[in-house]
Protein backbone atom coordinates (compact mmCIF):
# COMPACT_ATOMS: atom_id res chain seq x y z
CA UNK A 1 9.33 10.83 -0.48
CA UNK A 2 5.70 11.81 -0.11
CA UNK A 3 2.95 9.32 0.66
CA UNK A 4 -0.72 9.91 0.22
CA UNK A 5 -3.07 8.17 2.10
CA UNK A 6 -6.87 7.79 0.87
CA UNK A 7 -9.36 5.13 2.32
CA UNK A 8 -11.30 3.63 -0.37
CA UNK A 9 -14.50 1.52 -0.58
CA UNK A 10 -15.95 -0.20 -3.23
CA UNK A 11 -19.32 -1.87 -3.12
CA UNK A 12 -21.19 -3.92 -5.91
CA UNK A 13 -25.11 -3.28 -5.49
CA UNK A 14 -27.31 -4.24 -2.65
CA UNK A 15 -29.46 -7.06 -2.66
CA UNK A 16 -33.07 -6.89 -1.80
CA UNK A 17 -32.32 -7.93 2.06
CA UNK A 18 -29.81 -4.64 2.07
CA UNK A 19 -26.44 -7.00 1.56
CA UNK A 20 -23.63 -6.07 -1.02
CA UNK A 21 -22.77 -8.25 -3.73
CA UNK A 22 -19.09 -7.37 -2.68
CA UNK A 23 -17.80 -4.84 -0.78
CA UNK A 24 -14.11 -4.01 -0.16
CA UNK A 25 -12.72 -1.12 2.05
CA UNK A 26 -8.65 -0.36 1.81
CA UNK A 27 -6.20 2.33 2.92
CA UNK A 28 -4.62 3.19 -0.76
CA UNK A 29 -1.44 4.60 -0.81
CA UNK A 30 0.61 6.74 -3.25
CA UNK A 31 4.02 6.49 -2.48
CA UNK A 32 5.70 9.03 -4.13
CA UNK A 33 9.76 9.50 -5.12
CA UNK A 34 10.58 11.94 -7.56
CA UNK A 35 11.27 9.84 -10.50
CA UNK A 36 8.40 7.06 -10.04
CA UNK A 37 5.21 6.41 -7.54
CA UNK A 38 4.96 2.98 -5.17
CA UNK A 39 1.49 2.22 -4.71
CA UNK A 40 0.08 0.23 -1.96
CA UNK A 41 -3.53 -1.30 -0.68
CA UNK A 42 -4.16 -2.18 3.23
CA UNK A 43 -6.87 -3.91 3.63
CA UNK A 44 -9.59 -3.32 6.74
CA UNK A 45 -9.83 -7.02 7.56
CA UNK A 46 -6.06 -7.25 7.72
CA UNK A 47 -4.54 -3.83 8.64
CA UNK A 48 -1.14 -4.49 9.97
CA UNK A 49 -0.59 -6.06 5.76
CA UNK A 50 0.17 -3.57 3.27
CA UNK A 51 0.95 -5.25 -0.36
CA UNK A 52 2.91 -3.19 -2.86
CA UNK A 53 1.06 -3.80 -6.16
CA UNK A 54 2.02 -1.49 -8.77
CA UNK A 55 4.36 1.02 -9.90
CA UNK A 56 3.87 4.12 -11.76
CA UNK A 57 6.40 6.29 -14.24
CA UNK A 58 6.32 8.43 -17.00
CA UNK A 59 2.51 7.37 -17.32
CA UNK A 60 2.72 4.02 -17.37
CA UNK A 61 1.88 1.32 -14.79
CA UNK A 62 4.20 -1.61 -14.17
CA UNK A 63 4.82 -4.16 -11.54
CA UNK A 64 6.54 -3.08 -8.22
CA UNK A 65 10.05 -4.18 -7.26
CA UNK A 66 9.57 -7.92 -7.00
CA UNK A 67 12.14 -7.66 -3.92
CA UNK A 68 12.92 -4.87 -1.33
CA UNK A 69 14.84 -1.77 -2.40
CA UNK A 70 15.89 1.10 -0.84
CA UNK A 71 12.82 3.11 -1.49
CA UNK A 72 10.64 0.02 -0.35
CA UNK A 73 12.09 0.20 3.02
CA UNK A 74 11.38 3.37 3.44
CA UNK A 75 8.02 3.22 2.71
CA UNK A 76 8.09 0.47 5.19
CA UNK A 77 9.68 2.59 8.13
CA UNK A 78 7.26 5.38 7.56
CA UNK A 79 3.96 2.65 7.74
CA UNK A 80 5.41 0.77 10.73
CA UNK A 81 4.83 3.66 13.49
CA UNK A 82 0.79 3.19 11.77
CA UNK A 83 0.84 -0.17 12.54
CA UNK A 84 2.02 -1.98 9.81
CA UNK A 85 3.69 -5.12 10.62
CA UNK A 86 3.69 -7.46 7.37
CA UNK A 87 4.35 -6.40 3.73
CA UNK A 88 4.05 -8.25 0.55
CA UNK A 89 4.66 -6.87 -3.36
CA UNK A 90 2.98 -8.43 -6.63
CA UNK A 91 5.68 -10.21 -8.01
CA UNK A 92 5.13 -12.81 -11.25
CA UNK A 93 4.95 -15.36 -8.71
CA UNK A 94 1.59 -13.74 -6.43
CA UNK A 95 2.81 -11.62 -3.50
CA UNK A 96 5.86 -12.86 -1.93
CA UNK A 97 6.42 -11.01 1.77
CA UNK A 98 9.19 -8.37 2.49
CA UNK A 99 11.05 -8.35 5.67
CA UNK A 100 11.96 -4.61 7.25
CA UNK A 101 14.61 -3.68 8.10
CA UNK A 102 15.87 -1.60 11.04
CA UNK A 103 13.50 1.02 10.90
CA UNK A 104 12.92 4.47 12.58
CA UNK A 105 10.18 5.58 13.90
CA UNK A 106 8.41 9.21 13.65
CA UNK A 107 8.82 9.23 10.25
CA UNK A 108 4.65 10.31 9.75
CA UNK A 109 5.26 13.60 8.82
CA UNK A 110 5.56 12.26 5.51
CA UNK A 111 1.61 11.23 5.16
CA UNK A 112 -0.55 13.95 3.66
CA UNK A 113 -4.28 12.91 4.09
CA UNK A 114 -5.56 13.13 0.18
């Protein structure tokens, strides 16, 4: 596994006082396997959450694992030792929470800054 990390912003246009229409700024995260990519969001105003939302293969974009798996966890145990405590995935239901489990730590040499 190889996870990219890029922080993203995105802003709608300022007002005339200086004030975004939106803004949103998120740790993005490619979580990469060799047959299939995880990706993830983190949000600034909540950063111990990181929400699986989508999962890409062959060129296509699907919905993530609507349960933990195997590769989920250890996405998990490489994000905990960043200070991720809670983790949700898009399921057809909204995001539904994922519990770890047992994890190891150290496991950052994975991350590659993008």
């Amino acid at each position: 596994m190889n996870i990219l990390k890029e922080l993203v912003i995105d802003a709608g246009e300022k007002d005339e006082n200086g004030n975004y229409d939106y803004f949103y700024e998120f740790e993005h995260y490619q979580c990469q396997f060799s047959k299939f990519t995880l990706l993830a969001k983190s949000y600034k105003d909540e950063p111990e959450l990181v929400s699986f939302y989508g999962l890409e293969k062959e060129g296509a974009r699907l919905m993530p694992p609507s349960k933990s798996t195997k590769e989920i966890q250890e996405v998990i145990s490489a994000l905990m030792p960043e200070g991720k405590s809670k983790f949700t995935t898009l399921s057809e239901q909204g995001y539904v929470e994922i519990l770890p489990s047992k994890t190891k730590n150290g496991l950052l040499s994975w991350f590659r800054e993008k």
